[in-house]
Protein backbone atom coordinates (compact mmCIF):
# COMPACT_ATOMS: atom_id res chain seq x y z
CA UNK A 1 64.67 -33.68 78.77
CA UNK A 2 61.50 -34.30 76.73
CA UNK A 3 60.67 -33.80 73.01
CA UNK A 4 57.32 -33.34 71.10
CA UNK A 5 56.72 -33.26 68.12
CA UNK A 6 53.01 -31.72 66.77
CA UNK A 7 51.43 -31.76 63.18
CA UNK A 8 53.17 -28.40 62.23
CA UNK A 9 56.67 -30.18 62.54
CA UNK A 10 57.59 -27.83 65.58
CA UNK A 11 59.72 -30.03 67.88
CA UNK A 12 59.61 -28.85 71.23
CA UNK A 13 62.46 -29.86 73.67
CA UNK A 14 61.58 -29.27 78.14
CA UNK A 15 64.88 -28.71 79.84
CA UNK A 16 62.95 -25.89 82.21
CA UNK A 17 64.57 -26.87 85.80
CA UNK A 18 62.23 -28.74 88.07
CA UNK A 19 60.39 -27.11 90.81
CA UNK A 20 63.04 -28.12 93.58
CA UNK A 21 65.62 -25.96 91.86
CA UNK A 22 63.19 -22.82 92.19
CA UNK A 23 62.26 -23.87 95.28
CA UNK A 24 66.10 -23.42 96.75
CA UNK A 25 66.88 -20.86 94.74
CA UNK A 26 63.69 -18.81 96.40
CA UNK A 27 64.67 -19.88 100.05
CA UNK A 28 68.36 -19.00 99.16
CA UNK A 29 66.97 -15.19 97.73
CA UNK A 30 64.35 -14.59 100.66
CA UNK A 31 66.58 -15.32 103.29
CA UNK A 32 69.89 -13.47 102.01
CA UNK A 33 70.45 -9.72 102.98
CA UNK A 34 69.28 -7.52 101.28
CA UNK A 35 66.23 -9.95 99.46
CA UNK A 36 66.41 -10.89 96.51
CA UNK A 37 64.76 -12.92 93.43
CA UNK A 38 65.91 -14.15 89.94
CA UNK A 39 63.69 -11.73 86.94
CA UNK A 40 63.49 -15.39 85.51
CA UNK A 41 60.76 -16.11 87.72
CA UNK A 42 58.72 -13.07 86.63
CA UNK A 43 57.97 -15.02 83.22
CA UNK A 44 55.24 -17.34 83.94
CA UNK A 45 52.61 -17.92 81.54
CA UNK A 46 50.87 -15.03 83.17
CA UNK A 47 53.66 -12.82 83.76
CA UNK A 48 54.93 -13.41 80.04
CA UNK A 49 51.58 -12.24 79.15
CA UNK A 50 51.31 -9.20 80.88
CA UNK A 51 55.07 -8.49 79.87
CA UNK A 52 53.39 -8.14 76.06
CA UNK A 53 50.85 -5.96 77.88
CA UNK A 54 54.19 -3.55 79.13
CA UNK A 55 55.60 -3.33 75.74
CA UNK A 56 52.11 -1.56 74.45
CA UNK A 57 52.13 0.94 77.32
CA UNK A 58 52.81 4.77 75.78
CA UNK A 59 55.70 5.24 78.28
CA UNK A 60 57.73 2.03 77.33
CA UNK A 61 59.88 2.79 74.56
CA UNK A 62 62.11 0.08 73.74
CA UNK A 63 59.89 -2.73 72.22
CA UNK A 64 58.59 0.13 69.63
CA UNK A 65 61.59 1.77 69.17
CA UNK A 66 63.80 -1.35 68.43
CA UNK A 67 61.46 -2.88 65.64
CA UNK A 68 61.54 0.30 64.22
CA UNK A 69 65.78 0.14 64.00
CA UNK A 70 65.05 -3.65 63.21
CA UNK A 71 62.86 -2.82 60.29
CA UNK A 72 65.46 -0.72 58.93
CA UNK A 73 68.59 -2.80 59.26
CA UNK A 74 67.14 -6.45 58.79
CA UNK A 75 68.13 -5.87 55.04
CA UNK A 76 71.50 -5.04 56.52
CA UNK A 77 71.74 -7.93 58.63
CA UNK A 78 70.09 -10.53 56.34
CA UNK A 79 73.02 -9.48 53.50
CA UNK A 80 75.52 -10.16 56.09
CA UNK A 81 74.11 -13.39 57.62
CA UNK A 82 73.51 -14.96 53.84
CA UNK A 83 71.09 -17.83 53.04
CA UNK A 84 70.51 -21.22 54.91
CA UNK A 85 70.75 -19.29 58.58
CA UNK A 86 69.31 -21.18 61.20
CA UNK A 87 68.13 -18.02 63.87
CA UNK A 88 68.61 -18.78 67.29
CA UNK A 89 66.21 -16.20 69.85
CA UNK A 90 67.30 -15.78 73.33
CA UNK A 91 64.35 -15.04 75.68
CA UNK A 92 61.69 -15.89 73.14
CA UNK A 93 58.65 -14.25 74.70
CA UNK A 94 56.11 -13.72 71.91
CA UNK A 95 58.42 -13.98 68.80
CA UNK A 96 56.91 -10.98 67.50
CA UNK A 97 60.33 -9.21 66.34
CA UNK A 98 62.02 -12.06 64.79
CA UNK A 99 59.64 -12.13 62.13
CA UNK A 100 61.15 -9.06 60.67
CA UNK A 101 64.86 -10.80 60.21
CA UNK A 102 63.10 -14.25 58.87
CA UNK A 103 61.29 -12.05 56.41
CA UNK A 104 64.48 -10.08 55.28
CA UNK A 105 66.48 -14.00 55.09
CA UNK A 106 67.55 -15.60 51.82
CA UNK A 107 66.59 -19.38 52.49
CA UNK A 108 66.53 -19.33 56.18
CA UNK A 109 67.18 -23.09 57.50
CA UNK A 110 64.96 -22.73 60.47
CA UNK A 111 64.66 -20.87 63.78
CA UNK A 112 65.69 -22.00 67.65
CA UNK A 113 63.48 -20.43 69.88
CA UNK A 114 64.60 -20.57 73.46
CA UNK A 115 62.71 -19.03 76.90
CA UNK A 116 62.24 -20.11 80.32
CA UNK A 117 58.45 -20.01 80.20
CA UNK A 118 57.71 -23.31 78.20
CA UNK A 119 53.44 -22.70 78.14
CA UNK A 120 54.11 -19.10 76.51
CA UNK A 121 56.80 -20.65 74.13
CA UNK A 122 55.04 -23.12 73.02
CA UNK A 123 51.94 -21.40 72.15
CA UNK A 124 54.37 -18.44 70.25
CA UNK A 125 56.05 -21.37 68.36
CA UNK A 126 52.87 -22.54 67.48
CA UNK A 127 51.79 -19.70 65.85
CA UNK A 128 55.29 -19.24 64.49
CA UNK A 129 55.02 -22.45 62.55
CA UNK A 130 51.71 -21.69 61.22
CA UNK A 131 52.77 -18.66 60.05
CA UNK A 132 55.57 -19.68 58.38
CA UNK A 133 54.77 -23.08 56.41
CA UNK A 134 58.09 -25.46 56.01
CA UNK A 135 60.28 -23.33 58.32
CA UNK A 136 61.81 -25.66 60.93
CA UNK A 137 60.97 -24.62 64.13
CA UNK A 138 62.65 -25.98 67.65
CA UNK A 139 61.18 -24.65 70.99
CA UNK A 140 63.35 -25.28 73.89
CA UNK A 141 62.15 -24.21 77.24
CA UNK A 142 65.59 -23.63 79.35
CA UNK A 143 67.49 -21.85 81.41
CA UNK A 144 69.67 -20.33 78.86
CA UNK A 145 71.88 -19.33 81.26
CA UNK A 146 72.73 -23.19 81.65
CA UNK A 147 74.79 -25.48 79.27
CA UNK A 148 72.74 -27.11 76.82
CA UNK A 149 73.11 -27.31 72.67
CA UNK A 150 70.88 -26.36 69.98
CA UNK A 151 69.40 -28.99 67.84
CA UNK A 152 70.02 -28.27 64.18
CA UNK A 153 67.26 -28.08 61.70
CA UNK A 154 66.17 -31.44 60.60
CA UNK A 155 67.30 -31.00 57.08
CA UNK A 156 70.88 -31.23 58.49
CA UNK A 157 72.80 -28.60 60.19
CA UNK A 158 73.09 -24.89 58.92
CA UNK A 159 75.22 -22.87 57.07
CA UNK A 160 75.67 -20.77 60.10
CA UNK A 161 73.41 -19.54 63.27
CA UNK A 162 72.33 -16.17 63.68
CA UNK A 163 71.74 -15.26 67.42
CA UNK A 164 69.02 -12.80 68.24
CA UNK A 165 68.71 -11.27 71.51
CA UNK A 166 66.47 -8.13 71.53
CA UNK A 167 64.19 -6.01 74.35
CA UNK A 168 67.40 -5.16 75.75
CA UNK A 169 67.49 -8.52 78.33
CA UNK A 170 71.10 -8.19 78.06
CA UNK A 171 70.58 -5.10 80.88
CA UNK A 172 68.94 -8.02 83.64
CA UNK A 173 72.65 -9.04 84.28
CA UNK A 174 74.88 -7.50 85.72
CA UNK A 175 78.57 -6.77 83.83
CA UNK A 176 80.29 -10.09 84.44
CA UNK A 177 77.47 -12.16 84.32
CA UNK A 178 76.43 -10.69 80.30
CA UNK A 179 79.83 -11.50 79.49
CA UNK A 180 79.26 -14.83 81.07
CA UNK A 181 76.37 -15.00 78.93
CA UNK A 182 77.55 -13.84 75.86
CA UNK A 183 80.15 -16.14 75.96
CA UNK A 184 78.06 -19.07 76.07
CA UNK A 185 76.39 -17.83 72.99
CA UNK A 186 79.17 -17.69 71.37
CA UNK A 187 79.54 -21.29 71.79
CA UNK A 188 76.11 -21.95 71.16
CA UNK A 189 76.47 -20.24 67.84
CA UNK A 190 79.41 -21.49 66.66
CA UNK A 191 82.55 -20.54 64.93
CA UNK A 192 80.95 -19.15 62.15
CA UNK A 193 77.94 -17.32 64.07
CA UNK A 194 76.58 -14.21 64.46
CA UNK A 195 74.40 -12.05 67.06
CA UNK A 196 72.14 -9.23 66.68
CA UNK A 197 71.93 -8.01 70.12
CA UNK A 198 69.46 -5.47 71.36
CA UNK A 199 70.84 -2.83 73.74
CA UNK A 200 69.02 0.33 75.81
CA UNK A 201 70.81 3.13 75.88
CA UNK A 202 71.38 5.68 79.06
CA UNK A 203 68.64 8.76 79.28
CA UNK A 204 66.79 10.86 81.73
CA UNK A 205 66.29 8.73 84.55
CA UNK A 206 62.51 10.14 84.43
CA UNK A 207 61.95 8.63 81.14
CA UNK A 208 63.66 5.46 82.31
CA UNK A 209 61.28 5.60 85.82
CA UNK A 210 58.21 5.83 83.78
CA UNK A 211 58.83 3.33 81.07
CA UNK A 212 58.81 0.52 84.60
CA UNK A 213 56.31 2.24 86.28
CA UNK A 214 53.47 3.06 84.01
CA UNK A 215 50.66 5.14 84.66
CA UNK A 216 48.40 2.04 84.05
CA UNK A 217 49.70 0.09 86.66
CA UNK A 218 50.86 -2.80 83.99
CA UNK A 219 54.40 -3.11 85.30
CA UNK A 220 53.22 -3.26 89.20
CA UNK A 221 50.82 -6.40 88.04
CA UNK A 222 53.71 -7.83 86.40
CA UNK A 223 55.90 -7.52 89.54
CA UNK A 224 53.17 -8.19 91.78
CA UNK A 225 51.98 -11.76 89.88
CA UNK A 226 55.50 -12.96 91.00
CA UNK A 227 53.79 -13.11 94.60
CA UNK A 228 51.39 -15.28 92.92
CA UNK A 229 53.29 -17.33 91.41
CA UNK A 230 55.31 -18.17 94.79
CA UNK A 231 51.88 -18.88 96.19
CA UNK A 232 50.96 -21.17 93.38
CA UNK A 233 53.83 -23.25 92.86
CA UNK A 234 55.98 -23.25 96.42
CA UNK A 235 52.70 -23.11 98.37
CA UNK A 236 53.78 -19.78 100.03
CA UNK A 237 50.98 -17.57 101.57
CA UNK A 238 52.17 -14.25 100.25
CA UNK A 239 49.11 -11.61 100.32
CA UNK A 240 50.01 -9.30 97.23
CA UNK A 241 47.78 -6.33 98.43
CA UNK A 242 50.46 -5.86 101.13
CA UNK A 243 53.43 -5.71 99.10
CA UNK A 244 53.69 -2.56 96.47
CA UNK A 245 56.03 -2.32 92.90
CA UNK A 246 59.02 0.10 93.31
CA UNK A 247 60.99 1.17 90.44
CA UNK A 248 64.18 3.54 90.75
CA UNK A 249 66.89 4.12 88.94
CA UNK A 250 70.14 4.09 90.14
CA UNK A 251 72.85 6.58 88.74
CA UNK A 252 75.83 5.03 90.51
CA UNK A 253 75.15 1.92 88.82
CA UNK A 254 73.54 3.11 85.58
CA UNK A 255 70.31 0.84 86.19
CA UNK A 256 67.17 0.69 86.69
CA UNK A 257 65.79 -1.46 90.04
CA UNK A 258 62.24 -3.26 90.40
CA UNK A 259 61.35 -4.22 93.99
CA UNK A 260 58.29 -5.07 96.00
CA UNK A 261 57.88 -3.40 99.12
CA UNK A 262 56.56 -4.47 102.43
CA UNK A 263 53.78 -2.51 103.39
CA UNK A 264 53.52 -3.84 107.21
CA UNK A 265 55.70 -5.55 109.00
CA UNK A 266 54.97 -9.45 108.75
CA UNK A 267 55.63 -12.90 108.09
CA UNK A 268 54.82 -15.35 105.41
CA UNK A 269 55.52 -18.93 104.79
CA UNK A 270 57.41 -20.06 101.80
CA UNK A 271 57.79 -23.88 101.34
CA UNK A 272 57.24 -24.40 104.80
CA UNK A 273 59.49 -21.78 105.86
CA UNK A 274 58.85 -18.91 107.66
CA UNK A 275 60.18 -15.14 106.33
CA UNK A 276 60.00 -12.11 108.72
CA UNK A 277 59.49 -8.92 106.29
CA UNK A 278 59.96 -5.59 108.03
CA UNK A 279 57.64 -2.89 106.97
CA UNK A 280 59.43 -1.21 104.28
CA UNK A 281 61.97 -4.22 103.74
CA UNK A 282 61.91 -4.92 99.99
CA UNK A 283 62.19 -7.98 97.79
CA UNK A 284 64.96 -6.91 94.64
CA UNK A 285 63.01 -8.73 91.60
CA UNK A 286 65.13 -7.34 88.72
CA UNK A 287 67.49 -4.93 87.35
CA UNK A 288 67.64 -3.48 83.82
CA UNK A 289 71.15 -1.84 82.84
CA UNK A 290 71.48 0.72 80.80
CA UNK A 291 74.78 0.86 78.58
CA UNK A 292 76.77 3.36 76.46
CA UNK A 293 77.22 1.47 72.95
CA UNK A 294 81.22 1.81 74.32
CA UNK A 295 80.14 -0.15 77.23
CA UNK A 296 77.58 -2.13 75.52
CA UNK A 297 80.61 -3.31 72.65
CA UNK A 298 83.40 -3.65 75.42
CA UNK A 299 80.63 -7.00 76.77
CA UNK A 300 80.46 -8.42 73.74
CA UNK A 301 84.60 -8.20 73.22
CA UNK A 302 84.91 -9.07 76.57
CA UNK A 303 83.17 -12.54 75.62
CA UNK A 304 84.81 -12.87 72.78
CA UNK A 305 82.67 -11.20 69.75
CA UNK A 306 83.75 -8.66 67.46
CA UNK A 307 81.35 -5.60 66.99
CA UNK A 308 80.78 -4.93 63.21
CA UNK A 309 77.99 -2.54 63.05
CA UNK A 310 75.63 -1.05 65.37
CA UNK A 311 71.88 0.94 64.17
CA UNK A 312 70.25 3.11 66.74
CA UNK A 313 66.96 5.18 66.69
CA UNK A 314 67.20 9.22 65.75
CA UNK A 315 66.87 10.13 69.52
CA UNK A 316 69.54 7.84 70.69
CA UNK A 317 67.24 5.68 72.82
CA UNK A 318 68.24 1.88 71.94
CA UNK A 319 70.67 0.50 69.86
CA UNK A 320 70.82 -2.88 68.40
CA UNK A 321 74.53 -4.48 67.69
CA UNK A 322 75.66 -7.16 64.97
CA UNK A 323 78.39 -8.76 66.38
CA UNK A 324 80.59 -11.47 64.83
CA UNK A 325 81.73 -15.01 66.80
């Protein structure tokens, strides 16, 4: 693990896993049955920036209609959470929506910002800093599905943390691996800790088909730039013209399913191993799951939290949760 430090005071901390981890875990994923990929490896630099493109597309609805529950129930949350908070964001990305709880804080003792793409982090934590003079600011690229801790603010540790997990991320695992998550943020947070958690709701599986396949073609880049990534940094010879995005929802298991598809039968090498694709034959890159708040509430008891409030918009599209560790 390495720590910098730059002129802002923003102390960044690398624990990202080295390239020989993503390298098995790829092997292990292209050669199962059916194929498969970790979403984590859709967030490069470049696919974290075309993921800010998706949340300004007309048909995706949860980034705009969460900072519009958000705006309404940070005063909410900031009364419960009290002064001298440290905020601790799961899946960083851009930092755009934590703004609106660090604005609603009394005294807020810093923020932990935590995402697997370190280069888009660190730029958002930049700009984070500057835009908030004296706020202590960590940025820890991770794995925060692994076991790590959270340093505390440099003033000295916080009253209590506030966890913030919002765009609905929750939905990329599947049932027992949330709880598996929420339960390490519960440790992460700490006896005293809190978590607003961010939640899409079940709908018309058209509306759910459009918001991950947009008209623009944003969320097929997105999908597709994993094929580039893969070339870049395994050395695989992927040709991304012959592999299409493919989103469906499935009703049986209340989520929605990104692939890319094979268009021809072929074969492509992968850090120096050959993979036989079948035309057709598809490469599952991520699911999204839609929850009930019932379902969404039984997670977070399941791992330990206790629900005490939940906001949602006037259609019932997303819901965001303040749970107590």
């Amino acid at each position: 693990m390495s720590q910098k430090t730059d002129a802002t005071g923003l102390r960044f901390f690398d624990m990202a896993p080295p390239v020989e981890d993503m390298k098995s875990a790829v092997l292990d994923g292209l050669t199962a049955t059916p194929k498969g990929l970790s979403p984590s490896l859709l967030y490069d630099q470049e696919g974290s920036r075309i993921f800010e493109a998706i949340c300004d597309q007309p048909e995706y609805y949860p980034t705009r209609t969460e900072i519009g529950i958000l705006r309404a129930a940070a005063p909410e949350i900031a009364a419960a959470a009290g002064p001298d908070v440290q905020v601790v964001e799961f899946g960083a990305g851009a930092l755009e929506k934590v703004g609106l709880l660090i604005d609603a804080l009394a005294r807020p003792a810093g923020i932990a910002a935590l995402d697997i793409s370190g280069d888009h982090l660190l730029a958002a934590a930049r700009d984070l800093a500057h835009a908030y003079p004296g706020l202590d600011v960590v940025a820890i690229a991770a794995d925060y599905h692994k076991d790590f801790d959270i340093p505390a603010p440099v003033a000295g540790p916080p009253r209590r943390r506030l966890g913030f997990f919002p765009g609905s991320t929750i939905g990329n695992f599947a049932p027992d691996a949330a709880v598996d998550f929420l339960t390490n943020a519960r440790r992460l947070l700490g006896r005293d800790g809190l978590m607003v958690l961010g939640v899409d709701l079940r709908k018309d599986p058209r509306i759910l088909e459009a918001a991950y396949d947009d008209a623009a073609g944003v969320t097929a880049a997105f999908n597709l730039n994993l094929l580039t990534r893969l070339n870049r940094d395994l050395g695989a010879d992927f040709e991304p013209g012959r592999f299409r995005h493919k989103a469906l929802y499935n009703q049986d298991l209340h989520r929605v399913e990104m692939h890319l598809e094979s268009l021809a039968d072929q074969r492509v090498q992968v850090a120096g191993q050959t993979i036989a694709f079948a035309a057709g034959e598809t490469i599952h890159t991520e699911n999204s799951h839609k929850h009930t708040i019932e379902t969404a509430q039984a997670l977070a008891a399941d791992a330990g939290f206790t629900p005490q409030r939940v906001w949602t918009d006037d259609q019932d599209r997303f819901s965001v949760h303040l749970l107590a560790a």
